[in-house]
C-alpha atoms as a PDB file:
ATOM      1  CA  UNK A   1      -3.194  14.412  26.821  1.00  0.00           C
ATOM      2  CA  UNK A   2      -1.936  11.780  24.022  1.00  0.00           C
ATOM      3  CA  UNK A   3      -2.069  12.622  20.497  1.00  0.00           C
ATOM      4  CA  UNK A   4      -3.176  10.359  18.093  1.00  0.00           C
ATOM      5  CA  UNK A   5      -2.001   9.879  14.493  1.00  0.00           C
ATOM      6  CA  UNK A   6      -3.225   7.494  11.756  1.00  0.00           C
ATOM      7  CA  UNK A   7      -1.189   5.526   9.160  1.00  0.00           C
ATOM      8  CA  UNK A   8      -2.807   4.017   6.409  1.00  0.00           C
ATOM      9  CA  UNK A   9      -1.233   1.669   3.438  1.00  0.00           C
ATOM     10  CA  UNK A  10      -3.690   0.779   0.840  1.00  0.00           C
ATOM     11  CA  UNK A  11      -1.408  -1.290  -1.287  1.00  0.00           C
ATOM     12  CA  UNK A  12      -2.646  -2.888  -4.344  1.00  0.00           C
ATOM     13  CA  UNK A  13      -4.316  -6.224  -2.396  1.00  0.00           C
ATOM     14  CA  UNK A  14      -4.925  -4.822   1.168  1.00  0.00           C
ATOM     15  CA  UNK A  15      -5.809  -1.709   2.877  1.00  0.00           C
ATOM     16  CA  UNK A  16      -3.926  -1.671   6.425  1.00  0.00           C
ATOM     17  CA  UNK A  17      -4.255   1.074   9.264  1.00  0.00           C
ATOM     18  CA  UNK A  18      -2.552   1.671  12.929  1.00  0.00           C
ATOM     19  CA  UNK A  19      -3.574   4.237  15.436  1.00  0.00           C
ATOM     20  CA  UNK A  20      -0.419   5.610  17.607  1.00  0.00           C
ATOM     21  CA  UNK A  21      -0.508   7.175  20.788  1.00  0.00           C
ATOM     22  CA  UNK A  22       2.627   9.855  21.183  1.00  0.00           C
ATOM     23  CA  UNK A  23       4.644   8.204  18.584  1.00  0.00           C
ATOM     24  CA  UNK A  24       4.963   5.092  20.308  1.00  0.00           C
ATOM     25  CA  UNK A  25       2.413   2.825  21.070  1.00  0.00           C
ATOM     26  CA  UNK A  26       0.010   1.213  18.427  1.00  0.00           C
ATOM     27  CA  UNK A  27      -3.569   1.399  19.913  1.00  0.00           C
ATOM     28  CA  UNK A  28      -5.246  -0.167  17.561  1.00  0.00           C
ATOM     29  CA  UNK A  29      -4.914  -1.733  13.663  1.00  0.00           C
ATOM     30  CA  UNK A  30      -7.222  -2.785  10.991  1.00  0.00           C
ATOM     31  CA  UNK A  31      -6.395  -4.795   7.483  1.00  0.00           C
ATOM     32  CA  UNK A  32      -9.265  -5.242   4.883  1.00  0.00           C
ATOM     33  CA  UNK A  33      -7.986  -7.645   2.863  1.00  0.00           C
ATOM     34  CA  UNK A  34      -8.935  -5.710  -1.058  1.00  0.00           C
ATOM     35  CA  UNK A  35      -6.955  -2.748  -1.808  1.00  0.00           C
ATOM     36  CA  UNK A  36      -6.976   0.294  -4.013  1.00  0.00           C
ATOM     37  CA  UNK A  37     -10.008   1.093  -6.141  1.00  0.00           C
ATOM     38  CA  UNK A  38     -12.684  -1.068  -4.101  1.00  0.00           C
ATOM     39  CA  UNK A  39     -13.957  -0.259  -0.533  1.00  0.00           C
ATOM     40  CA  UNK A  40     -11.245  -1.736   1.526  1.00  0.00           C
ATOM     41  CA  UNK A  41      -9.459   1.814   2.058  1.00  0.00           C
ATOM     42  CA  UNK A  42     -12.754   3.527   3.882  1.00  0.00           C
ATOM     43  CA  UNK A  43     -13.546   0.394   5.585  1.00  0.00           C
ATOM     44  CA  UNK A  44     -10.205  -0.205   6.707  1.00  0.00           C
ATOM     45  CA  UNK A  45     -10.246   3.452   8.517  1.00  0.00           C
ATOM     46  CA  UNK A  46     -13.894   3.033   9.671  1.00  0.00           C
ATOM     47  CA  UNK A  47     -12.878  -0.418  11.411  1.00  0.00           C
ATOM     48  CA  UNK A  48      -9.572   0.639  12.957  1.00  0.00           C
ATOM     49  CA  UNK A  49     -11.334   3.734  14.418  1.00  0.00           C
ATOM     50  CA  UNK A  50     -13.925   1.478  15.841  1.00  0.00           C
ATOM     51  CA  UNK A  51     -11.693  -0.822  17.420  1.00  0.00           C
ATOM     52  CA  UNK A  52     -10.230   2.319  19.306  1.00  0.00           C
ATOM     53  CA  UNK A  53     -13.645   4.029  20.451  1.00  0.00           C
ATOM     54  CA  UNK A  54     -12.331   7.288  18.441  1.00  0.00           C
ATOM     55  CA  UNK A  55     -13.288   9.641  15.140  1.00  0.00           C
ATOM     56  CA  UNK A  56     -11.427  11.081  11.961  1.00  0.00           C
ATOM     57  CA  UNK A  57     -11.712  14.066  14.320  1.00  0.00           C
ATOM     58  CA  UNK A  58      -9.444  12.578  16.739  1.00  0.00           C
ATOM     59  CA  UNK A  59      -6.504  12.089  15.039  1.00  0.00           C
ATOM     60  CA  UNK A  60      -3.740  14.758  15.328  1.00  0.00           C
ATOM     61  CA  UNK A  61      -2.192  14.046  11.817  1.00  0.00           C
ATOM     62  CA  UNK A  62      -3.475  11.585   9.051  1.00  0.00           C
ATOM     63  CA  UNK A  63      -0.998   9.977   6.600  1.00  0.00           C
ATOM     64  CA  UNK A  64      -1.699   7.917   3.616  1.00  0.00           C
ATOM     65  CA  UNK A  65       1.251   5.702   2.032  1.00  0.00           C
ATOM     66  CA  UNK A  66       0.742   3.234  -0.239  1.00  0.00           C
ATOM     67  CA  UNK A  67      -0.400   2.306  -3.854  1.00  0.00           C
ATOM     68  CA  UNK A  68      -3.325   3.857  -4.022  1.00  0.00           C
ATOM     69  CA  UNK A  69      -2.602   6.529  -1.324  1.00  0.00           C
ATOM     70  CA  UNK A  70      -3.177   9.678  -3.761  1.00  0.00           C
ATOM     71  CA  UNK A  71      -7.004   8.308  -3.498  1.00  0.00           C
ATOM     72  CA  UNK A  72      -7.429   9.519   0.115  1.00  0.00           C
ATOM     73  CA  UNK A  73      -7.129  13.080  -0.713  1.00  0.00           C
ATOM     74  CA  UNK A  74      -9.266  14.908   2.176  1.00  0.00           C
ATOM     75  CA  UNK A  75      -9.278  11.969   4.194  1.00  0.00           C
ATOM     76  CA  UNK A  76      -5.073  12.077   4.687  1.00  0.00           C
ATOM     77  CA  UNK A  77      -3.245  15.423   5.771  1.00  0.00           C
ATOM     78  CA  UNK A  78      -0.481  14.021   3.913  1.00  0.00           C
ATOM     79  CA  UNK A  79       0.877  11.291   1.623  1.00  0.00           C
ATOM     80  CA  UNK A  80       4.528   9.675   1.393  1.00  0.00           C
ATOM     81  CA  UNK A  81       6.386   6.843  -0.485  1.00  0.00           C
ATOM     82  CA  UNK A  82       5.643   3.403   0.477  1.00  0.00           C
ATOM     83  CA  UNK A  83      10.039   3.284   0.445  1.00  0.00           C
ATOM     84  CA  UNK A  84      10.272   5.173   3.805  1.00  0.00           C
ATOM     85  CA  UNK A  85       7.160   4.219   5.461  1.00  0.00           C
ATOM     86  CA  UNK A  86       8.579   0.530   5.269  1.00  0.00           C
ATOM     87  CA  UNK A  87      11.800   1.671   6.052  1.00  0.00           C
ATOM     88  CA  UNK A  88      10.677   3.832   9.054  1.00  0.00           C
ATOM     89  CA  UNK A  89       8.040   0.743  10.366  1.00  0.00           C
ATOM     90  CA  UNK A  90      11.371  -1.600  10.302  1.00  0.00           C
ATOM     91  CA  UNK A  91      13.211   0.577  12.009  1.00  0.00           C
ATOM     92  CA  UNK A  92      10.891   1.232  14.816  1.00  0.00           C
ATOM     93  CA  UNK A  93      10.114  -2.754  15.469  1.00  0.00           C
ATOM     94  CA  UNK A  94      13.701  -3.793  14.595  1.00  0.00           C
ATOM     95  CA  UNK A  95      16.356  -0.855  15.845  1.00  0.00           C
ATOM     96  CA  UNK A  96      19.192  -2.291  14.043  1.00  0.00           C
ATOM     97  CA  UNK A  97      17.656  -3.387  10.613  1.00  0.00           C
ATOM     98  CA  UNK A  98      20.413  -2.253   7.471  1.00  0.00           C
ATOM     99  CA  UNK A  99      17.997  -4.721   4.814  1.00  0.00           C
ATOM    100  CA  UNK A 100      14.421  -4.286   4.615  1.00  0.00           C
ATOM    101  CA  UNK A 101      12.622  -6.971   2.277  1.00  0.00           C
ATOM    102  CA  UNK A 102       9.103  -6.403   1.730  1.00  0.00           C
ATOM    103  CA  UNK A 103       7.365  -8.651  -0.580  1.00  0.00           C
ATOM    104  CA  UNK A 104       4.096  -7.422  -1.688  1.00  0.00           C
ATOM    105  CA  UNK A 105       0.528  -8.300  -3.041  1.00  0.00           C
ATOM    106  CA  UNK A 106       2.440  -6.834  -6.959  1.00  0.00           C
ATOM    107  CA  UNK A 107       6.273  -5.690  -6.243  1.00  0.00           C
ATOM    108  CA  UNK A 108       9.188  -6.879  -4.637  1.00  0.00           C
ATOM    109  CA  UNK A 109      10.982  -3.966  -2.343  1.00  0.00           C
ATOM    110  CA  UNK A 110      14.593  -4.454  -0.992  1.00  0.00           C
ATOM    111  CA  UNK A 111      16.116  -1.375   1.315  1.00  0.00           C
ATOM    112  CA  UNK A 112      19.053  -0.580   2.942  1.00  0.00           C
ATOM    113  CA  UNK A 113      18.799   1.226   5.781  1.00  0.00           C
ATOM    114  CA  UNK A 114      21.346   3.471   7.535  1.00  0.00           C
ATOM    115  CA  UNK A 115      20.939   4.674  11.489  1.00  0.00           C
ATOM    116  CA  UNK A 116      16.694   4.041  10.469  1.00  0.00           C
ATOM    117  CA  UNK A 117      17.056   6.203   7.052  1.00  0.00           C
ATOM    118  CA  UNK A 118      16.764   4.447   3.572  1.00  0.00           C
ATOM    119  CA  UNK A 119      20.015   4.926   1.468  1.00  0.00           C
ATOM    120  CA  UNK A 120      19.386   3.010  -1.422  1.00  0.00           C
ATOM    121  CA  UNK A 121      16.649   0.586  -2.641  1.00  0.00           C
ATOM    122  CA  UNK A 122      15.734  -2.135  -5.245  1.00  0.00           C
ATOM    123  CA  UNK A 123      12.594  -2.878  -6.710  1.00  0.00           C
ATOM    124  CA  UNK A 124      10.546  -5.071  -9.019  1.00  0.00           C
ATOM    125  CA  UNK A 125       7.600  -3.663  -9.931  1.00  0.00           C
ATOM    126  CA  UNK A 126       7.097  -4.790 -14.117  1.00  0.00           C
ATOM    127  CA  UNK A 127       6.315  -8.407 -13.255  1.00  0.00           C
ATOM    128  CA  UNK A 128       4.653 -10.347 -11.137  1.00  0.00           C
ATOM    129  CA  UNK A 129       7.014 -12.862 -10.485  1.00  0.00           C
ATOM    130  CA  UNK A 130       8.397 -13.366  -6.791  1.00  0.00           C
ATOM    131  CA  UNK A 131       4.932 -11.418  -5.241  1.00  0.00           C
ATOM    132  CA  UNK A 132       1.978 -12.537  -3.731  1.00  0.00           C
ATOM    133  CA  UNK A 133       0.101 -12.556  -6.652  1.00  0.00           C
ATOM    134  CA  UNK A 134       2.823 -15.092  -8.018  1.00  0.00           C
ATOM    135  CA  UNK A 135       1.964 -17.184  -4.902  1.00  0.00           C
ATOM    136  CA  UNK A 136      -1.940 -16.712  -5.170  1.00  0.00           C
ATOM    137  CA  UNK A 137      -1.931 -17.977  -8.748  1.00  0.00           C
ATOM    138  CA  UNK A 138       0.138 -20.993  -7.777  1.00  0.00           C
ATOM    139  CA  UNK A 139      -2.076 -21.670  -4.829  1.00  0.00           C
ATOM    140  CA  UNK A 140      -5.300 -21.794  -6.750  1.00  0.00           C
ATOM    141  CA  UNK A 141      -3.732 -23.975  -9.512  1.00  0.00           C
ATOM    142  CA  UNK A 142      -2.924 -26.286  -6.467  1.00  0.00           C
ATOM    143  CA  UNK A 143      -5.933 -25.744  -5.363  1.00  0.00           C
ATOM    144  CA  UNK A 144      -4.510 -25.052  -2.113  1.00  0.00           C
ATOM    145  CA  UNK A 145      -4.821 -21.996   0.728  1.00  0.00           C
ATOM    146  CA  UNK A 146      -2.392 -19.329   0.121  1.00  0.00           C
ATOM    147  CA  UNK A 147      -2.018 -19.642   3.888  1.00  0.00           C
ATOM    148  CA  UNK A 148      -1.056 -23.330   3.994  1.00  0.00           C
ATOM    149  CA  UNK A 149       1.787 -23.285   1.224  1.00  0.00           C
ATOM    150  CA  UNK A 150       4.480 -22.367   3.936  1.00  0.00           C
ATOM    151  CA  UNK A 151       3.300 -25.442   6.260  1.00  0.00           C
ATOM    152  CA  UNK A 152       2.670 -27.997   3.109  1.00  0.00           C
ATOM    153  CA  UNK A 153       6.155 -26.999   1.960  1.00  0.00           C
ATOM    154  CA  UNK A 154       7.375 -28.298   5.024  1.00  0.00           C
ATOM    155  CA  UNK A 155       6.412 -31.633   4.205  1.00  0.00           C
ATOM    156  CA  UNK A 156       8.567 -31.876   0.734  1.00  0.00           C
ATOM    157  CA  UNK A 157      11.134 -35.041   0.443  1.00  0.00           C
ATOM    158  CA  UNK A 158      12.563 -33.869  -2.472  1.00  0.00           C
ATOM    159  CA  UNK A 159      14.006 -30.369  -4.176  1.00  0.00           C
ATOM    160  CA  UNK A 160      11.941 -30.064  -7.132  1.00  0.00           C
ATOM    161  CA  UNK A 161      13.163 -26.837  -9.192  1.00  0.00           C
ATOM    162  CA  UNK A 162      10.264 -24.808 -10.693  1.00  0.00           C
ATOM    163  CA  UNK A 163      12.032 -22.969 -13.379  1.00  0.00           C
ATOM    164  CA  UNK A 164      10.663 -20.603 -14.976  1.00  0.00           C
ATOM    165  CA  UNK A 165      10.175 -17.296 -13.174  1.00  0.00           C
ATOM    166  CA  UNK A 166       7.764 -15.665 -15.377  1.00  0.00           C
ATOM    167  CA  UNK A 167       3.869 -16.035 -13.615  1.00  0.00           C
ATOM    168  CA  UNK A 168       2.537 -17.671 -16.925  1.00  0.00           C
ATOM    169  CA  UNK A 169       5.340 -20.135 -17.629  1.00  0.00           C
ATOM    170  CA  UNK A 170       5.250 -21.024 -13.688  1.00  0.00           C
ATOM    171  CA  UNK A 171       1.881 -22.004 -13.864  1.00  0.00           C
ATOM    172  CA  UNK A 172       2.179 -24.255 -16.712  1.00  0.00           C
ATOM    173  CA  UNK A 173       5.135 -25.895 -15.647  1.00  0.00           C
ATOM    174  CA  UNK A 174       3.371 -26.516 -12.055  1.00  0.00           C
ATOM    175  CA  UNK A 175       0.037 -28.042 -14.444  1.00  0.00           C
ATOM    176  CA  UNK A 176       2.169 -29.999 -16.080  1.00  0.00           C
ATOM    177  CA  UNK A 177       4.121 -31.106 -12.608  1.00  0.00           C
ATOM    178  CA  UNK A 178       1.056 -32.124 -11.407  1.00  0.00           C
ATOM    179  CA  UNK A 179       0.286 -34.235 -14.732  1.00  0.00           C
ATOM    180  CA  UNK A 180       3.598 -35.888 -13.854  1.00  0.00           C
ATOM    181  CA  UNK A 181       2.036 -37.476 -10.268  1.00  0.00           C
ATOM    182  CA  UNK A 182       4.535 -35.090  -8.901  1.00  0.00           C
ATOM    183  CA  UNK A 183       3.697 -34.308  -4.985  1.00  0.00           C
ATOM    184  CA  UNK A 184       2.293 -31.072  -4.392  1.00  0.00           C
ATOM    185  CA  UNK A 185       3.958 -30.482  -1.192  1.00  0.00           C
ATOM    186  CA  UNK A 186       7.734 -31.153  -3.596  1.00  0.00           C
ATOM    187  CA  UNK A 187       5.690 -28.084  -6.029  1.00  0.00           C
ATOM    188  CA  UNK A 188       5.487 -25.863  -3.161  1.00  0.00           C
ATOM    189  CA  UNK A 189       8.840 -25.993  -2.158  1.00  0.00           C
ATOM    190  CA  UNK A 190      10.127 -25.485  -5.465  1.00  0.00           C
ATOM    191  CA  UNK A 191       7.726 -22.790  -5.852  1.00  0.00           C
ATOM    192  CA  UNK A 192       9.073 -21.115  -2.581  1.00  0.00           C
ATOM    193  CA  UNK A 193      12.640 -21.376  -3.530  1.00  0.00           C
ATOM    194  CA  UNK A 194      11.559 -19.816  -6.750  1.00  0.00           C
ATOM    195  CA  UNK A 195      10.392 -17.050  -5.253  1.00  0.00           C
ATOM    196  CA  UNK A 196      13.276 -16.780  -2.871  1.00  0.00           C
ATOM    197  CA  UNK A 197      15.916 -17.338  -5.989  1.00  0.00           C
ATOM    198  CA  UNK A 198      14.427 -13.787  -8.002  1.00  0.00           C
ATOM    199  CA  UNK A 199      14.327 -11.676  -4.210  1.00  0.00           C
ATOM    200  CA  UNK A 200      17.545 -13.085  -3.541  1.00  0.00           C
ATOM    201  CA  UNK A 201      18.697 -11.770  -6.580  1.00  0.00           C
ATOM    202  CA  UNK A 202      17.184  -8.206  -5.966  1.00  0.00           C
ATOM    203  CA  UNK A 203      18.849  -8.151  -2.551  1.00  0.00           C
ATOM    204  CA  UNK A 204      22.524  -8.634  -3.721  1.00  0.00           C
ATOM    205  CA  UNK A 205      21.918  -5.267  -6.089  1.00  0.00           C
ATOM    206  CA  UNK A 206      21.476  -3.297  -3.092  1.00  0.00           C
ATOM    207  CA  UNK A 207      23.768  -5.304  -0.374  1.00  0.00           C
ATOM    208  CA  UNK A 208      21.432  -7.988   2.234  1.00  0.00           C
ATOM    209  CA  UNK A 209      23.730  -6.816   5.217  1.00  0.00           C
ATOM    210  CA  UNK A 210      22.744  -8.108   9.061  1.00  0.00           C
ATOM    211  CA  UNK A 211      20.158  -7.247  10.194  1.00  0.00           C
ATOM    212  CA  UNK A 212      17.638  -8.741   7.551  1.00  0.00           C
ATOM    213  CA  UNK A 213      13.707  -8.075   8.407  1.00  0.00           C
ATOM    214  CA  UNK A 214      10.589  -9.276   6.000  1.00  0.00           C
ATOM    215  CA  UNK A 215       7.845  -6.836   5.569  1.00  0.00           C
ATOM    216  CA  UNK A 216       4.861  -7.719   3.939  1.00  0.00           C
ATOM    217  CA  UNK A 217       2.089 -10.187   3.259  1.00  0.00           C
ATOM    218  CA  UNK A 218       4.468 -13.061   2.320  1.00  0.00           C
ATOM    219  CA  UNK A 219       6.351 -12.868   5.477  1.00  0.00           C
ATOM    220  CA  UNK A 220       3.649 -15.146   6.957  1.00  0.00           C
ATOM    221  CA  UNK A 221       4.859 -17.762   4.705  1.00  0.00           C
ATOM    222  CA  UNK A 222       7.510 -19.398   6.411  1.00  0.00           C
ATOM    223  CA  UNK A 223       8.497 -21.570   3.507  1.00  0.00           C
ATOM    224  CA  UNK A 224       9.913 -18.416   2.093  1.00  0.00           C
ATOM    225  CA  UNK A 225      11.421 -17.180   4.357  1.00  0.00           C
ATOM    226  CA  UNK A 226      13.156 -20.177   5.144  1.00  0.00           C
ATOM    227  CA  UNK A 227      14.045 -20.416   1.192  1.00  0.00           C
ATOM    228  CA  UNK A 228      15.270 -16.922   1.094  1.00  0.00           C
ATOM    229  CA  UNK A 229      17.495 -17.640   4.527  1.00  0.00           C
ATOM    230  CA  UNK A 230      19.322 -20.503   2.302  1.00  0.00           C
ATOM    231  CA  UNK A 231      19.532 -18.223  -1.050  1.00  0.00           C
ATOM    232  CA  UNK A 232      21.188 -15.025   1.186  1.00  0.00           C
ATOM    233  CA  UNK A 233      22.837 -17.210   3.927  1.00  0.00           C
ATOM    234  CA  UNK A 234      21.323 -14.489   6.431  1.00  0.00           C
ATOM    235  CA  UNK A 235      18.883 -14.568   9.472  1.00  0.00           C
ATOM    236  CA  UNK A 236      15.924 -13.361   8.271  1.00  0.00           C
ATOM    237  CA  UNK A 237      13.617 -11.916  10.645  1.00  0.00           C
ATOM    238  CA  UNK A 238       9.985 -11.217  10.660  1.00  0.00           C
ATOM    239  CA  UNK A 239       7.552  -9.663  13.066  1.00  0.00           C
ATOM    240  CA  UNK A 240       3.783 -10.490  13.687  1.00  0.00           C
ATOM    241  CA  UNK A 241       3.121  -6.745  12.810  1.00  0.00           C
ATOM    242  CA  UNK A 242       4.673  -7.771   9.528  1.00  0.00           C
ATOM    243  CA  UNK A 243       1.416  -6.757   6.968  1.00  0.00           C
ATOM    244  CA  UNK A 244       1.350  -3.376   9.028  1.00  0.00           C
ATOM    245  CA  UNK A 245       4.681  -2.423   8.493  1.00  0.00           C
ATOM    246  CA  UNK A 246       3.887   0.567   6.325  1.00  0.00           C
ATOM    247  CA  UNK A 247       0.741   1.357   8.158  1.00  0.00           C
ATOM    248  CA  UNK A 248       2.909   1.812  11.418  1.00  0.00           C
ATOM    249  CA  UNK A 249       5.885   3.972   9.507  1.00  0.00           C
ATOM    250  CA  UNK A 250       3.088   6.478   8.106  1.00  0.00           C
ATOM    251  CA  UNK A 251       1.727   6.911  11.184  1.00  0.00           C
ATOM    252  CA  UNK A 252       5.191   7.275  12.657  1.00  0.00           C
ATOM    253  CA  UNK A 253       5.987  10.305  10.122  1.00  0.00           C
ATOM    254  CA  UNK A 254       2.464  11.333  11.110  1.00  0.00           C
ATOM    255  CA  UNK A 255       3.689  12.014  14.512  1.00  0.00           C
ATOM    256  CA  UNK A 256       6.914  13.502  12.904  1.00  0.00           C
ATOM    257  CA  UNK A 257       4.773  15.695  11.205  1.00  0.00           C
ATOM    258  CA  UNK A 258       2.401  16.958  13.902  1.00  0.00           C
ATOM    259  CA  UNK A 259       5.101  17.746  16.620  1.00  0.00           C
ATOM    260  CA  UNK A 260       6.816  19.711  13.574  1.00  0.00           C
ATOM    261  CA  UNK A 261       4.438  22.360  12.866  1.00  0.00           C
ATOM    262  CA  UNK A 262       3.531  22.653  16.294  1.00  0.00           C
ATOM    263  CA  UNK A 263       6.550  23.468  17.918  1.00  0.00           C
ATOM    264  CA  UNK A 264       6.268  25.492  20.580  1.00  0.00           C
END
């Protein structure tokens, strides 16, 4: 007889949840893509549960992470830091990680990890700069996909340094980039090694020691990724679970949980 357990991350731009038989295999995963204070958390849960055939009732052990995780009270058994969820998620898809970089929708996170156990981490949480929402401002004043900034800055010919690092000035120096005739694709790139230049800056506080893995919603972006490779002179690797990293170490401590209290 398996047992089930549910993580769920409802960070501050998606709500993400994985279903894990015994501790070990993901069954099923959901990702709405609004986060805390709208519907995304409950309709997150409702579709993951779907998508296995199974009920709340199922689940062994329930565990919220997350920015808005102290809003699933009665839904979650229990609720942890976002730091070890992502540091327990890395660890089970990358045995060997010591750097965990996770990039989110409104902070930047940078852990080191010891034999799968955070021992020290980083973050940037009192400005927007280097985050997705950095990148989805940027996007719309290119009037571009979020999705297709890593592929467009592909195509750039020519390093193009986007300064500033604060959201506000960023997006008026881009405007006024674009005033210039400036290609959009040369933007992007500059916009990506922007981005890389302020995590890469994060990382050295802590240590960026082999093996580096991406967490996140940004880890899609290859551009980057490929940025940040150049700024820390590291391998950076990414996984396609990448926006479910948290999701998948909550309902790893789930698991942890349940076989704890009931020991036979």
């Amino acid at each position: 007889m398996s047992i089930y357990t549910l993580g769920i991350d409802i960070g501050s731009t998606a709500s993400k949840c994985v279903i894990l038989a015994d501790g070990k295999e993901i069954i099923s995963k959901s990702l709405i893509a609004v986060g805390a204070g709208t519907s995304g958390p409950q309709r997150a849960i409702s579709q993951v549960l779907e998508n296995a055939g199974m009920k709340e009732e199922d689940m062994a052990f329930t565990l919220a992470t997350g920015y808005g995780r102290n809003s699933l009270e009665g839904i979650a058994d229990y609720q942890m830091s976002e730091l070890s969820c992502h540091a327990k998620g890395a660890s089970f898809l990358f045995p060997d990680v010591h750097t965990v970089i996770d990039i989110g929708g409104q902070d930047v996170k940078v852990l080191q990890i010891e034999n799968g156990v955070m021992t020290n981490f980083v973050m940037n949480d009192k400005c927007a700069a280097g985050t997705g929402r950095f990148l989805d401002v940027m996007a719309r004043v290119l009037e571009v996909k979020v999705e297709e900034l890593g592929e467009l800055g592909a195509q750039s010919t020519k390093n193009l340094a986007i300064s500033s690092t604060c959201t506000v000035f960023a997006e008026s120096e881009v405007i006024s980039q674009l005033a210039q005739g400036s290609d959009k694709r040369d933007i992007i790139n500059g916009i990506h090694h922007s981005v890389a230049s302020r995590v890469a800056g994060l990382a050295h506080r802590v240590g960026a020691k082999e093996l580096v893995v991406m967490t996140g919603g940004v880890a899609q972006n290859t551009g980057v990724v490929k940025a940040l490779e150049e700024e820390l002179g590291r391998t950076i690797h990414t996984s396609p679970l990448t926006q479910y990293n948290g999701a998948l170490g909550a309902a790893l401590f789930a698991y942890d949980r349940y076989k704890r209290a009931h020991k036979d």
